[in-house]
PDB file of N, CA and C in Angstrom:
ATOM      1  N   UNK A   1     -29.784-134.261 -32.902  1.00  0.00           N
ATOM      2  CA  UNK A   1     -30.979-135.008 -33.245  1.00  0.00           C
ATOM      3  C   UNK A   1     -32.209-134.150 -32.925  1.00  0.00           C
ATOM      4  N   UNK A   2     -33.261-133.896 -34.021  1.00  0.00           N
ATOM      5  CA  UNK A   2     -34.258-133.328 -33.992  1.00  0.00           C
ATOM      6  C   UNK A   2     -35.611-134.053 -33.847  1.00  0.00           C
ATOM      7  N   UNK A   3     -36.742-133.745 -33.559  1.00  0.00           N
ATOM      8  CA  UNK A   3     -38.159-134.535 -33.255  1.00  0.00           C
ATOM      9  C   UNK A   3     -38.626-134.355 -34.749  1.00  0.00           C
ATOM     10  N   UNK A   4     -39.694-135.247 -34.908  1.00  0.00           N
ATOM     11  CA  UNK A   4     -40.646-135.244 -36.314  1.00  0.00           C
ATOM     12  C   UNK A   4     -41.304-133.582 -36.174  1.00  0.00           C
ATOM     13  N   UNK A   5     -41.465-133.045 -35.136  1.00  0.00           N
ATOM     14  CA  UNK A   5     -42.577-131.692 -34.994  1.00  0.00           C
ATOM     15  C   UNK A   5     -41.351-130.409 -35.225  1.00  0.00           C
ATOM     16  N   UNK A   6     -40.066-130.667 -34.696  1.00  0.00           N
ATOM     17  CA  UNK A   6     -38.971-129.651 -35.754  1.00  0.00           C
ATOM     18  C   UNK A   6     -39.091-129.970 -36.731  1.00  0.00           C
ATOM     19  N   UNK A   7     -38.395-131.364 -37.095  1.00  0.00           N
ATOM     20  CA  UNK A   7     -38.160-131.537 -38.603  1.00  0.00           C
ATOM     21  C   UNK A   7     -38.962-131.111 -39.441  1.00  0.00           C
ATOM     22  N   UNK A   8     -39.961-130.979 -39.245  1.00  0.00           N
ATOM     23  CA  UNK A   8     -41.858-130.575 -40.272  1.00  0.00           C
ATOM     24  C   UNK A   8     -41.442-128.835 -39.863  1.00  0.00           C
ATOM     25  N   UNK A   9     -41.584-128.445 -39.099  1.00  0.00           N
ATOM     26  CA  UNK A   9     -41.308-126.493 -38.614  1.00  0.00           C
ATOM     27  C   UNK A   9     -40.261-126.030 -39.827  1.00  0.00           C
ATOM     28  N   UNK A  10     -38.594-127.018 -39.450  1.00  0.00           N
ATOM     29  CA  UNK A  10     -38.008-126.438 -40.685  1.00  0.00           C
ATOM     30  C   UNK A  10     -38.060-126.563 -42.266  1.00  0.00           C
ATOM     31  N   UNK A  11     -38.377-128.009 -42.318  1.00  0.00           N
ATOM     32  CA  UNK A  11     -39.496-127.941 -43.633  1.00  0.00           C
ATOM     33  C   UNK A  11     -40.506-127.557 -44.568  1.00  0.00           C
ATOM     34  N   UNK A  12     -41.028-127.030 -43.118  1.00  0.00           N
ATOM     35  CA  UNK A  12     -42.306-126.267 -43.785  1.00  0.00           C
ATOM     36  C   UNK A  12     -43.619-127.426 -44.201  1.00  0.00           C
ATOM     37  N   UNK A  13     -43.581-128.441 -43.668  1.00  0.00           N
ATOM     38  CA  UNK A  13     -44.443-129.056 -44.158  1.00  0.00           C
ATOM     39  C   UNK A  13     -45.305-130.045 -42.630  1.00  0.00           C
ATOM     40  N   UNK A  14     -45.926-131.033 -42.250  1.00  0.00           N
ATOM     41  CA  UNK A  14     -46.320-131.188 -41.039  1.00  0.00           C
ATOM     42  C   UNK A  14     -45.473-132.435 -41.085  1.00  0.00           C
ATOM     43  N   UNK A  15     -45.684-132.628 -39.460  1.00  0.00           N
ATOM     44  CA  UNK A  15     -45.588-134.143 -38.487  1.00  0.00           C
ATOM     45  C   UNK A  15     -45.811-135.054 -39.544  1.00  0.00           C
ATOM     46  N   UNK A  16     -46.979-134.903 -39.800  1.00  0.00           N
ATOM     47  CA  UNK A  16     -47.631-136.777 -40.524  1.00  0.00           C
ATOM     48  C   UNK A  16     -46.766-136.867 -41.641  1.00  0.00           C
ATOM     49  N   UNK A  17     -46.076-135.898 -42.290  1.00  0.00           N
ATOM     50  CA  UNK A  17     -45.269-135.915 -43.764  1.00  0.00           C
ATOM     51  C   UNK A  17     -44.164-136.338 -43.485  1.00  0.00           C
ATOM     52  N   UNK A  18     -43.792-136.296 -42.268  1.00  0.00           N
ATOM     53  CA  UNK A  18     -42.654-136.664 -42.193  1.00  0.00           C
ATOM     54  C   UNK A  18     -42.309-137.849 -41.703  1.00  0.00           C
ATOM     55  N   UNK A  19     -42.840-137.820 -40.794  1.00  0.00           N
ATOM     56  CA  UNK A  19     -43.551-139.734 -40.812  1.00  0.00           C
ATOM     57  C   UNK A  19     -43.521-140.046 -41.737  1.00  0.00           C
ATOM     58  N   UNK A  20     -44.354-139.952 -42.693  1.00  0.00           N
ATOM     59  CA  UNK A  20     -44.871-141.049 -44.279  1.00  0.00           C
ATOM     60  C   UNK A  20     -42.878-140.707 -44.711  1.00  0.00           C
ATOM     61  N   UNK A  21     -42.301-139.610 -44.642  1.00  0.00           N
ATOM     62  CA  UNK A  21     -40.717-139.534 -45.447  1.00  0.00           C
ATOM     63  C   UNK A  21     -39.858-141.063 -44.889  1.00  0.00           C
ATOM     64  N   UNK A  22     -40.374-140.950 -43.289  1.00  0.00           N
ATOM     65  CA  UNK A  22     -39.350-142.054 -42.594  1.00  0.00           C
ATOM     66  C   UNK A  22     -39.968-143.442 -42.889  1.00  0.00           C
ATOM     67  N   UNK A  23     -40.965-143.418 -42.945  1.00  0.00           N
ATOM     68  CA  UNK A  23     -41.819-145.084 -43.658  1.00  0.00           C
ATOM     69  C   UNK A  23     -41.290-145.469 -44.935  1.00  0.00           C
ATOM     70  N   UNK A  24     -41.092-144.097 -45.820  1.00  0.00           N
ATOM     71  CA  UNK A  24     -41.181-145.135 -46.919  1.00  0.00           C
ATOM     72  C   UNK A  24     -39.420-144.658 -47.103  1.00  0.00           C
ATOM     73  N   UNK A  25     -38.613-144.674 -45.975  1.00  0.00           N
ATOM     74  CA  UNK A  25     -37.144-144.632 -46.404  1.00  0.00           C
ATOM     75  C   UNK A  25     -36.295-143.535 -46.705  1.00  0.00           C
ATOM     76  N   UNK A  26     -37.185-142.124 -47.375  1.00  0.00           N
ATOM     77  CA  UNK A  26     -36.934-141.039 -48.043  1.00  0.00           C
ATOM     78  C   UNK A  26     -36.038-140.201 -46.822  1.00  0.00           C
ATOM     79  N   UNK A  27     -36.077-140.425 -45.530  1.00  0.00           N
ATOM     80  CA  UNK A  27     -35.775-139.337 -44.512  1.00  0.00           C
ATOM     81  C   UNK A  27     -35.181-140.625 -43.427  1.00  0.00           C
ATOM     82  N   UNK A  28     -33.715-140.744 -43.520  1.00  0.00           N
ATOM     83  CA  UNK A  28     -33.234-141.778 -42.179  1.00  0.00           C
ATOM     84  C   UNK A  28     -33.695-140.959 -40.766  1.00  0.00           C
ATOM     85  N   UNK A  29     -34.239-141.897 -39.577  1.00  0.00           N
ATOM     86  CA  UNK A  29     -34.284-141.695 -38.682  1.00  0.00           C
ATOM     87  C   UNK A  29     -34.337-142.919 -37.931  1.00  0.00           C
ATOM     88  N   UNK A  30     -34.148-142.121 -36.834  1.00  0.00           N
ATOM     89  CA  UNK A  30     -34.152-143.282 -35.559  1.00  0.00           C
ATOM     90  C   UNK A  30     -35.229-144.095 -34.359  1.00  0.00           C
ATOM     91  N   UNK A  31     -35.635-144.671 -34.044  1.00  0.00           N
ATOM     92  CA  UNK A  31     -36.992-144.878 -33.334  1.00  0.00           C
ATOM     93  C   UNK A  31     -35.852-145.025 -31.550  1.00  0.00           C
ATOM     94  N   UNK A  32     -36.640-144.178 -31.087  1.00  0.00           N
ATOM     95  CA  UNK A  32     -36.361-143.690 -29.623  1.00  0.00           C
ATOM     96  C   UNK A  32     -37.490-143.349 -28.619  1.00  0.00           C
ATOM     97  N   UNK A  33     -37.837-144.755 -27.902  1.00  0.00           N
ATOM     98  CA  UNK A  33     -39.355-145.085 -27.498  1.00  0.00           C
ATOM     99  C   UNK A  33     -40.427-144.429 -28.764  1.00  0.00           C
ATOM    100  N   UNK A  34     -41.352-143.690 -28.246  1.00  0.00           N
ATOM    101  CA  UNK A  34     -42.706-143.820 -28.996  1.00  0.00           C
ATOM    102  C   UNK A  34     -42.202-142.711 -30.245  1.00  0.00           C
ATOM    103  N   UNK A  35     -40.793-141.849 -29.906  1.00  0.00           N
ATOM    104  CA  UNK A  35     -40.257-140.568 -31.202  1.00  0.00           C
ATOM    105  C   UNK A  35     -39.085-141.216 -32.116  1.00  0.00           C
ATOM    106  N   UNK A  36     -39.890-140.481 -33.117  1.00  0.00           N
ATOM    107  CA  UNK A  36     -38.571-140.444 -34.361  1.00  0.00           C
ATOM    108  C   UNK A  36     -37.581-139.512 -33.906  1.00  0.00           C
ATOM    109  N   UNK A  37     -36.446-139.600 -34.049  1.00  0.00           N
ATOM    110  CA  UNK A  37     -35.416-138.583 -34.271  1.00  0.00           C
ATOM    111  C   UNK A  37     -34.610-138.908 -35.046  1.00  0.00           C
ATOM    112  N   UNK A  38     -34.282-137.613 -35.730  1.00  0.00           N
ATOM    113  CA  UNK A  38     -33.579-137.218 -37.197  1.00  0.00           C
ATOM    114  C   UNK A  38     -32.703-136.305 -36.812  1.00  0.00           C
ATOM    115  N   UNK A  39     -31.558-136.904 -37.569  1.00  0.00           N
ATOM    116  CA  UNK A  39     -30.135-136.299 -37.705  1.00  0.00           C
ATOM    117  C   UNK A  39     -30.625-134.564 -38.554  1.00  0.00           C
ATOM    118  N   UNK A  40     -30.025-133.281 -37.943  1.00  0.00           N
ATOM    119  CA  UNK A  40     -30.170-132.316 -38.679  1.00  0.00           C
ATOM    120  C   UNK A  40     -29.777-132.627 -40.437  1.00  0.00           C
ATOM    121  N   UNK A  41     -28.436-133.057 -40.077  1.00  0.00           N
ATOM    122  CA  UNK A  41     -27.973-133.377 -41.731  1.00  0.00           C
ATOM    123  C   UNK A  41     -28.906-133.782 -42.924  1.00  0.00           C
ATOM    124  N   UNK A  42     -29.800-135.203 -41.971  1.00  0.00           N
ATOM    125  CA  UNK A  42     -30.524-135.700 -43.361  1.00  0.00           C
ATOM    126  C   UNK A  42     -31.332-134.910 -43.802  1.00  0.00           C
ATOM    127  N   UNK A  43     -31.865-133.534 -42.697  1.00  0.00           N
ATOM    128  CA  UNK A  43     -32.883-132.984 -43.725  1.00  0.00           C
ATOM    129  C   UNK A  43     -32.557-132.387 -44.995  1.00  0.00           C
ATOM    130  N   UNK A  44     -31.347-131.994 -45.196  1.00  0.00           N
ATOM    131  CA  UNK A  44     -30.994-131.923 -46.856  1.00  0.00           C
ATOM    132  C   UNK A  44     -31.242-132.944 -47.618  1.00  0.00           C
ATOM    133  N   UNK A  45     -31.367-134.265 -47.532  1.00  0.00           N
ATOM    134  CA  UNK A  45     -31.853-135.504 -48.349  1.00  0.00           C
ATOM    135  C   UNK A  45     -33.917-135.086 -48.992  1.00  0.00           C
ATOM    136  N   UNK A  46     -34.361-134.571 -48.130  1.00  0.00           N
ATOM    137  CA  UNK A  46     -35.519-134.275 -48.644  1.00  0.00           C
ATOM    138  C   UNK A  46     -36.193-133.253 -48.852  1.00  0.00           C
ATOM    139  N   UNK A  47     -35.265-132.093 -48.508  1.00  0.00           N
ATOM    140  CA  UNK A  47     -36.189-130.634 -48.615  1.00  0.00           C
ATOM    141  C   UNK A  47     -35.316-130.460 -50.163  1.00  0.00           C
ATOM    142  N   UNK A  48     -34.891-130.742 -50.966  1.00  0.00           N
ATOM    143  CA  UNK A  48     -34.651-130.498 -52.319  1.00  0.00           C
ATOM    144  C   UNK A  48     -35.930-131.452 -53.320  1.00  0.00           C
ATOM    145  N   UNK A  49     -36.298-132.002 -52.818  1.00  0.00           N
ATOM    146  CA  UNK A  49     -37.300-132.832 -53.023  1.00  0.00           C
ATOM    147  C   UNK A  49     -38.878-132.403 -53.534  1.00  0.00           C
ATOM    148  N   UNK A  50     -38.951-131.031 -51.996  1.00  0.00           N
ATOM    149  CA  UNK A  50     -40.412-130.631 -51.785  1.00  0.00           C
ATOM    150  C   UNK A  50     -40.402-129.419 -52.918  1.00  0.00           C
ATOM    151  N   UNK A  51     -41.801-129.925 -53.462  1.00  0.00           N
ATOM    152  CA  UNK A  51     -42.576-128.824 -54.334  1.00  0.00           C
ATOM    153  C   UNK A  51     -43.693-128.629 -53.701  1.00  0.00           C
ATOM    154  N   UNK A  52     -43.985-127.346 -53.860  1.00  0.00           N
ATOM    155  CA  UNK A  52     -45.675-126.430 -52.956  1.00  0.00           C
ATOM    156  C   UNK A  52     -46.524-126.741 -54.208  1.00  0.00           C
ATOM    157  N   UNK A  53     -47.404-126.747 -53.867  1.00  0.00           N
ATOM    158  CA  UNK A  53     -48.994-126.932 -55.018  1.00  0.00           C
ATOM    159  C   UNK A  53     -49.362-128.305 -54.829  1.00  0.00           C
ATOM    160  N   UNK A  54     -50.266-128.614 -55.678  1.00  0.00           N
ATOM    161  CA  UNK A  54     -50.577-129.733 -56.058  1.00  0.00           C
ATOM    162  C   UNK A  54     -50.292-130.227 -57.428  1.00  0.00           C
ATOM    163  N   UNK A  55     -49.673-131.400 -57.725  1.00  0.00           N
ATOM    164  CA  UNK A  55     -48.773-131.692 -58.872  1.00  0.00           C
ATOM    165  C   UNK A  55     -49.677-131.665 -60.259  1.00  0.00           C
ATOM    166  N   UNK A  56     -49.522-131.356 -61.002  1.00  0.00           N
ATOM    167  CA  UNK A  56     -50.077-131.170 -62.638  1.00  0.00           C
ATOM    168  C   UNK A  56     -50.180-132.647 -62.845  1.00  0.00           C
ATOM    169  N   UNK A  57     -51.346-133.369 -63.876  1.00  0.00           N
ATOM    170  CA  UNK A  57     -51.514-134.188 -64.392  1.00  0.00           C
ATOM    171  C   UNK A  57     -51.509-134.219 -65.418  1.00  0.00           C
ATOM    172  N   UNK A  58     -50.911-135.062 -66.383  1.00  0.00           N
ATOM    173  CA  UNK A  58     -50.504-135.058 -67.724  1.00  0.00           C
ATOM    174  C   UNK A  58     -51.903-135.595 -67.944  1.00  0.00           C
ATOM    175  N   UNK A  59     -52.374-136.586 -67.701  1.00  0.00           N
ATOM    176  CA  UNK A  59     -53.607-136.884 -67.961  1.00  0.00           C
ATOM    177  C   UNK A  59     -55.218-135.743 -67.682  1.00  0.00           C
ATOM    178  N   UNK A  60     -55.271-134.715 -67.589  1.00  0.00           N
ATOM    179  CA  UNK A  60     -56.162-134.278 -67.244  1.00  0.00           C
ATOM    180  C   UNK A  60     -55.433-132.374 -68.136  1.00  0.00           C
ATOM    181  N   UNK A  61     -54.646-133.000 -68.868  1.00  0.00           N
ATOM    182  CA  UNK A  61     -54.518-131.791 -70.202  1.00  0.00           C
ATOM    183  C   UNK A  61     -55.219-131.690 -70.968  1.00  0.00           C
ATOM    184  N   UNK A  62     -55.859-129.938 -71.494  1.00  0.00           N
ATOM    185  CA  UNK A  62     -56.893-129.884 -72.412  1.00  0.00           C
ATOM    186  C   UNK A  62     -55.972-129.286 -73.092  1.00  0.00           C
ATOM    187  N   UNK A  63     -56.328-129.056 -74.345  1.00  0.00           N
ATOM    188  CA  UNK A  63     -55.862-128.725 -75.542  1.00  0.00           C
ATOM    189  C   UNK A  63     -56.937-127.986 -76.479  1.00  0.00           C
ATOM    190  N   UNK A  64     -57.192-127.077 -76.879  1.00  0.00           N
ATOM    191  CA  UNK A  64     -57.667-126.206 -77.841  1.00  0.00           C
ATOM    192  C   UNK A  64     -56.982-125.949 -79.043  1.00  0.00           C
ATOM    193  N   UNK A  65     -57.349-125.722 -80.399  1.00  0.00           N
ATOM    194  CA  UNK A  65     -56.816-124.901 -81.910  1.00  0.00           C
ATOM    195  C   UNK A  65     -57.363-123.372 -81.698  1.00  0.00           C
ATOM    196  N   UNK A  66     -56.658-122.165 -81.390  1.00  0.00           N
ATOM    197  CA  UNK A  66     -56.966-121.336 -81.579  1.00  0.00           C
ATOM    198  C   UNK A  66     -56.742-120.582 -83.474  1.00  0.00           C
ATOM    199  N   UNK A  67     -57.708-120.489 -84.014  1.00  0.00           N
ATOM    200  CA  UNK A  67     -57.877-119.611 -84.768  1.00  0.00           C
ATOM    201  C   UNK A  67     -58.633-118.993 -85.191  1.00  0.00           C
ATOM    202  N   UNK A  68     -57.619-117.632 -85.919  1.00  0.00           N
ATOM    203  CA  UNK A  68     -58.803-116.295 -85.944  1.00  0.00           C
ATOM    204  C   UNK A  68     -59.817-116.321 -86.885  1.00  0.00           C
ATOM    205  N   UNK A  69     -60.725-115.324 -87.241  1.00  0.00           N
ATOM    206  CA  UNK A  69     -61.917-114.781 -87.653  1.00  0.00           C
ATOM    207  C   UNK A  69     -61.598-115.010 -89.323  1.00  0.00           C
ATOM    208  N   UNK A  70     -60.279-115.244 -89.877  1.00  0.00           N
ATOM    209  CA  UNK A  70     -59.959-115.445 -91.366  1.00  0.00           C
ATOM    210  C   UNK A  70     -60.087-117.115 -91.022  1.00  0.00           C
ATOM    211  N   UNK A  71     -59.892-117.642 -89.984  1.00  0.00           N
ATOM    212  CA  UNK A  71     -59.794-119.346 -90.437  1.00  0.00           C
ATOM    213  C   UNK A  71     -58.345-119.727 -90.145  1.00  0.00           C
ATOM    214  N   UNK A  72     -57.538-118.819 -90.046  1.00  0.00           N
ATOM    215  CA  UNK A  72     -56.167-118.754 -90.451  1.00  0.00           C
ATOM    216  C   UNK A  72     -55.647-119.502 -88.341  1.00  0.00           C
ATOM    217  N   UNK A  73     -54.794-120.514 -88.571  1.00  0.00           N
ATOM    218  CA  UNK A  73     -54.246-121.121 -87.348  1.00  0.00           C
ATOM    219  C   UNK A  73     -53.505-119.800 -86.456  1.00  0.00           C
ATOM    220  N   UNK A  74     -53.951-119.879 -85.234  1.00  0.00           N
ATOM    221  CA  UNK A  74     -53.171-118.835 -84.002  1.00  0.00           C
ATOM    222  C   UNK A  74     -51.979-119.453 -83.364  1.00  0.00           C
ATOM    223  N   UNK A  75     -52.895-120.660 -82.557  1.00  0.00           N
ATOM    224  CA  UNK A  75     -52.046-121.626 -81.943  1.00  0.00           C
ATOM    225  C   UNK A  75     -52.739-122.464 -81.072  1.00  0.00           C
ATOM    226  N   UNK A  76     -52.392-123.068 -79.963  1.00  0.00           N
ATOM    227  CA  UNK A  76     -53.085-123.532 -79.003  1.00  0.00           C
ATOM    228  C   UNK A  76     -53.548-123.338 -77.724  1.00  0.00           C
ATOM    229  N   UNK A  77     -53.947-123.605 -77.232  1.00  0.00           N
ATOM    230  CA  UNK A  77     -54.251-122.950 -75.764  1.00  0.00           C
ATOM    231  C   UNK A  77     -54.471-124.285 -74.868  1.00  0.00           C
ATOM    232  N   UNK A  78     -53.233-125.050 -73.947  1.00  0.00           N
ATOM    233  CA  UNK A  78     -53.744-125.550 -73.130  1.00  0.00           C
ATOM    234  C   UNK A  78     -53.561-125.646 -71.560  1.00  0.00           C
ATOM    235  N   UNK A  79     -54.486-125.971 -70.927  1.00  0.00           N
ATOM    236  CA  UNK A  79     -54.245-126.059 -69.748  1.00  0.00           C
ATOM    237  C   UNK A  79     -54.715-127.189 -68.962  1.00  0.00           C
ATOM    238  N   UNK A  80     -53.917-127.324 -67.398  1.00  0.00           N
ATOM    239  CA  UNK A  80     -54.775-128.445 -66.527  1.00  0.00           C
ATOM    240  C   UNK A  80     -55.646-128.573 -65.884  1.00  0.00           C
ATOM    241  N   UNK A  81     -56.599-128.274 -66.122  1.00  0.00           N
ATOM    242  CA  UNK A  81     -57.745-127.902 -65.194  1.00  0.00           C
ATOM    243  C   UNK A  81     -59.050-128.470 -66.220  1.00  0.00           C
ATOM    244  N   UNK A  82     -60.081-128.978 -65.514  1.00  0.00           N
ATOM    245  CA  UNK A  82     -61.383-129.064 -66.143  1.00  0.00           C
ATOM    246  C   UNK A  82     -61.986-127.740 -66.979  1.00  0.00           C
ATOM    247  N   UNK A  83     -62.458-127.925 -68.258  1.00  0.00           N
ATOM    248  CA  UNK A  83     -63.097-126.632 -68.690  1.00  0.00           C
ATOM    249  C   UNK A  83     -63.981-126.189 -67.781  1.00  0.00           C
ATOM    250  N   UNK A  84     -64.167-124.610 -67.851  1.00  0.00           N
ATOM    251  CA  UNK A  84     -65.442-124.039 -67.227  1.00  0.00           C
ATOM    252  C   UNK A  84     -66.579-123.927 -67.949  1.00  0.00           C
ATOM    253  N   UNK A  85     -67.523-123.633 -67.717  1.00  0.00           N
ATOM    254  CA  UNK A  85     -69.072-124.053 -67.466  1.00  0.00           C
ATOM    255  C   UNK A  85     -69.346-123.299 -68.656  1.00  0.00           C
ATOM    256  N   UNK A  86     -68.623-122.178 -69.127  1.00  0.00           N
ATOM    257  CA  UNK A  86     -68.654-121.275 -70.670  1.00  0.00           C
ATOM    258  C   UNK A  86     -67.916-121.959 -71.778  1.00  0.00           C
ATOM    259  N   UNK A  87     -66.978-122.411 -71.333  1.00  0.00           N
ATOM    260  CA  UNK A  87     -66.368-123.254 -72.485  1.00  0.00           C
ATOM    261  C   UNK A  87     -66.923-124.722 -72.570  1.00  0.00           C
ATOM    262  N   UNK A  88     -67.118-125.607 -71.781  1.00  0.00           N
ATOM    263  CA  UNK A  88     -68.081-126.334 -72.019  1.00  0.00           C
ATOM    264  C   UNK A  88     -69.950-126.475 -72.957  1.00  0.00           C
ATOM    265  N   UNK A  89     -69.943-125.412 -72.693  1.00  0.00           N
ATOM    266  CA  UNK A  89     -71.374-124.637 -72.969  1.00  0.00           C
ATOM    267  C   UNK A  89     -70.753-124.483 -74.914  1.00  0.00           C
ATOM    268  N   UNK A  90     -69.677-123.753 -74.645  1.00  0.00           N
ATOM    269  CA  UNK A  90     -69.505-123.310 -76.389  1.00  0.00           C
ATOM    270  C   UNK A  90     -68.934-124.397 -77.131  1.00  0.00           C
ATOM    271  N   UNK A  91     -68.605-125.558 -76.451  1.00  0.00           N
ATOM    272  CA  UNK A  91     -68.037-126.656 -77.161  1.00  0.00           C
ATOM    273  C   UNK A  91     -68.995-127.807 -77.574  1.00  0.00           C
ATOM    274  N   UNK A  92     -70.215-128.071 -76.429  1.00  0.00           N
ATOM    275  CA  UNK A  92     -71.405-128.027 -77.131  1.00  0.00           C
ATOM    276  C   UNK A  92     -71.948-127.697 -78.036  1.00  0.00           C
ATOM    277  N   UNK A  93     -71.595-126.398 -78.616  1.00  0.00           N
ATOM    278  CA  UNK A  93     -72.798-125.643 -79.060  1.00  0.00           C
ATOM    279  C   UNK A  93     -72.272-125.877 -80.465  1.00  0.00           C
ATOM    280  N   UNK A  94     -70.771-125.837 -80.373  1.00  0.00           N
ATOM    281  CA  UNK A  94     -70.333-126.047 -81.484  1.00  0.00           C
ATOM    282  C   UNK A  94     -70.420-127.367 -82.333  1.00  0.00           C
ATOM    283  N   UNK A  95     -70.705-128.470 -81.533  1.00  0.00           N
ATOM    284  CA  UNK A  95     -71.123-129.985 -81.827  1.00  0.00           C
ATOM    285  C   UNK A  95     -72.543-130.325 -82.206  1.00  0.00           C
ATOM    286  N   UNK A  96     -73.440-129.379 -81.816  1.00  0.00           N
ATOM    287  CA  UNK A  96     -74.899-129.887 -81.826  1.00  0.00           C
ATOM    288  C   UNK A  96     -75.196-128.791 -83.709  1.00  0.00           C
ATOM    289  N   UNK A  97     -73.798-127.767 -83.749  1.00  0.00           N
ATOM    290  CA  UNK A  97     -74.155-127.290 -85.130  1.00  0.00           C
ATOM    291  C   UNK A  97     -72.892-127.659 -86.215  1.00  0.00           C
ATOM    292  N   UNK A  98     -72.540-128.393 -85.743  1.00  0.00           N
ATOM    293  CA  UNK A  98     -71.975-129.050 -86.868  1.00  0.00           C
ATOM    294  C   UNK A  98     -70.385-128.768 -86.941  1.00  0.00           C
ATOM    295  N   UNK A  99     -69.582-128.164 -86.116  1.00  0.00           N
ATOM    296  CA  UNK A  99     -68.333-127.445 -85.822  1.00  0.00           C
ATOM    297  C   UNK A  99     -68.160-126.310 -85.176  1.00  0.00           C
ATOM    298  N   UNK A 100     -69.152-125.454 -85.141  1.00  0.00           N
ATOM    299  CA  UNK A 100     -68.649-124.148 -85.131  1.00  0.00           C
ATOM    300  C   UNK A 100     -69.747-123.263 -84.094  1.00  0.00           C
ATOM    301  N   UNK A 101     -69.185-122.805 -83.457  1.00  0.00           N
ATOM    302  CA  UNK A 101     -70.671-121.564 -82.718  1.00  0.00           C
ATOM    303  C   UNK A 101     -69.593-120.666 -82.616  1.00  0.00           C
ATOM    304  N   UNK A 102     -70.386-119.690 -81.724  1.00  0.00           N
ATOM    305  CA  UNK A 102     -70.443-118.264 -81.575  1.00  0.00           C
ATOM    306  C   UNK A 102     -70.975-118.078 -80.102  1.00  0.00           C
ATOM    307  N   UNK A 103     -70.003-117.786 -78.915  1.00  0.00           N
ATOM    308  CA  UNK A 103     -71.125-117.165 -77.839  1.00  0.00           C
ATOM    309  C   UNK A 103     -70.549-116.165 -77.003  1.00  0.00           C
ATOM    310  N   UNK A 104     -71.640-114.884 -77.083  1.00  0.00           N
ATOM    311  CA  UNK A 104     -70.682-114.117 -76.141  1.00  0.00           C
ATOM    312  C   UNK A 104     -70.313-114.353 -74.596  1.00  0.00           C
ATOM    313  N   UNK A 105     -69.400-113.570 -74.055  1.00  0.00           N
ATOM    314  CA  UNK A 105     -69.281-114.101 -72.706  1.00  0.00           C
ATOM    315  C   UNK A 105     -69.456-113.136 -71.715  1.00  0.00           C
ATOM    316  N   UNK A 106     -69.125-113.195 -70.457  1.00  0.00           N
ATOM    317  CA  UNK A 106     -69.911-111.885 -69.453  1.00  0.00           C
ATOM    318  C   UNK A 106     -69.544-110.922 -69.819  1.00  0.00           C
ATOM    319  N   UNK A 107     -68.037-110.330 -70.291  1.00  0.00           N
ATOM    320  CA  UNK A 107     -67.697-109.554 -70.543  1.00  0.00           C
ATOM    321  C   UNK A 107     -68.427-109.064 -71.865  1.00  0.00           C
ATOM    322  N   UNK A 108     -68.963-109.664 -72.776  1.00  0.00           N
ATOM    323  CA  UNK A 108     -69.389-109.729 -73.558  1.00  0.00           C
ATOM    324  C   UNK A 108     -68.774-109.583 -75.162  1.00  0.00           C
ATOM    325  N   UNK A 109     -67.304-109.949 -74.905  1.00  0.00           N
ATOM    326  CA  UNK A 109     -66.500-110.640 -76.024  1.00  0.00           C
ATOM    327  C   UNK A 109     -67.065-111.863 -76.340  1.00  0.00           C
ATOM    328  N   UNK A 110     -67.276-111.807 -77.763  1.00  0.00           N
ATOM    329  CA  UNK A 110     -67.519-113.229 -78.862  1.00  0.00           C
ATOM    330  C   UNK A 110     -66.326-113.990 -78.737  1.00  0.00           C
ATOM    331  N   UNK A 111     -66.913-115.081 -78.451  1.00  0.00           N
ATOM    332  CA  UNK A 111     -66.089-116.064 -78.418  1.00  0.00           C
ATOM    333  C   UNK A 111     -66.457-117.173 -79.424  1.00  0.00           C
ATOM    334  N   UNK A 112     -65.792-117.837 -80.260  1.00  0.00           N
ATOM    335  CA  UNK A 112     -65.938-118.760 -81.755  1.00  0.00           C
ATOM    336  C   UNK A 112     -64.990-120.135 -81.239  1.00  0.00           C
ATOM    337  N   UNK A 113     -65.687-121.294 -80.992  1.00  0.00           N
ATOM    338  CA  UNK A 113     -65.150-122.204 -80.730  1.00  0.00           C
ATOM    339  C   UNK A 113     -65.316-122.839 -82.888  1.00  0.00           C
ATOM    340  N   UNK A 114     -64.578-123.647 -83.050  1.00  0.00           N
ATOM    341  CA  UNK A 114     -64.208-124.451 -84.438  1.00  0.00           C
ATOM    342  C   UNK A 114     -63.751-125.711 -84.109  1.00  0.00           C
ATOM    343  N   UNK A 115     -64.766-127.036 -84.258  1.00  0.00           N
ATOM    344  CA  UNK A 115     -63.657-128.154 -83.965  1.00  0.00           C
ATOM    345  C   UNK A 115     -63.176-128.836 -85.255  1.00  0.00           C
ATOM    346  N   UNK A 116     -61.717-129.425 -84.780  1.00  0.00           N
ATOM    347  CA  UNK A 116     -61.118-130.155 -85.618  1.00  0.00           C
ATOM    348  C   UNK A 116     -62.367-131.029 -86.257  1.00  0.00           C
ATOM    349  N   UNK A 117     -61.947-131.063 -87.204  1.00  0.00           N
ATOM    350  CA  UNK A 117     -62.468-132.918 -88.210  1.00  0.00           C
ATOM    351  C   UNK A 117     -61.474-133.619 -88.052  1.00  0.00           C
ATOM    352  N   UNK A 118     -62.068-134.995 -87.694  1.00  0.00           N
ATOM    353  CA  UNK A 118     -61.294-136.105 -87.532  1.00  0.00           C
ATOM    354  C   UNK A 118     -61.791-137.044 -86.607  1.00  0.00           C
TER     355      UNK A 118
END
């Protein structure tokens, strides 16, 4: 039988996580005065579990039409993250003229945003 402050060491993750594992059921343990203790075994029940990062949101996917300088479809480009402050800027720019701008960027590659109709 191991303490919540091993169990988190071989995990790799802290105390309080492992707590919240034994609250909500995910990690059996035992209450022994004011400590949890956990069977070595169960920690295989939840370290197949743990992913590092912070989880991707399907809801917070952008999506772009990349195509080239003929008009002709590339593909798409998306990712999870809020646009940056240049692509925001050219997606504007492209709305206030009617579809389409042009802006260079630090590097000072042209960049051509085109939006869909629809």
């Amino acid at each position: 039988m191991i303490t919540t402050t091993t169990a988190a060491a071989r995990l790799g993750i802290t105390p309080g996580r492992v707590r919240q594992l034994i609250r909500t059921g995910q990690l059996p343990a035992t209450k022994a005065g004011r400590d949890w203790l956990i069977e070595r075994k169960n920690l295989k029940l939840v370290e197949t579990r743990r992913r590092r990062g912070r989880p991707r949101k399907g809801a917070n996917m952008n999506e772009y039409v990349i195509i080239d300088e003929g008009g002709q479809y590339i593909g798409t480009w998306t990712y999870a993250t809020a646009p940056n402050t240049f692509i925001r800027r050219l997606i504007a720019a492209a709305k206030a003229a009617g579809g389409t701008a042009a802006m260079p960027d630090a590097q000072g590659c042209v960049n051509r945003a085109t939006l869909a109709k629809g």
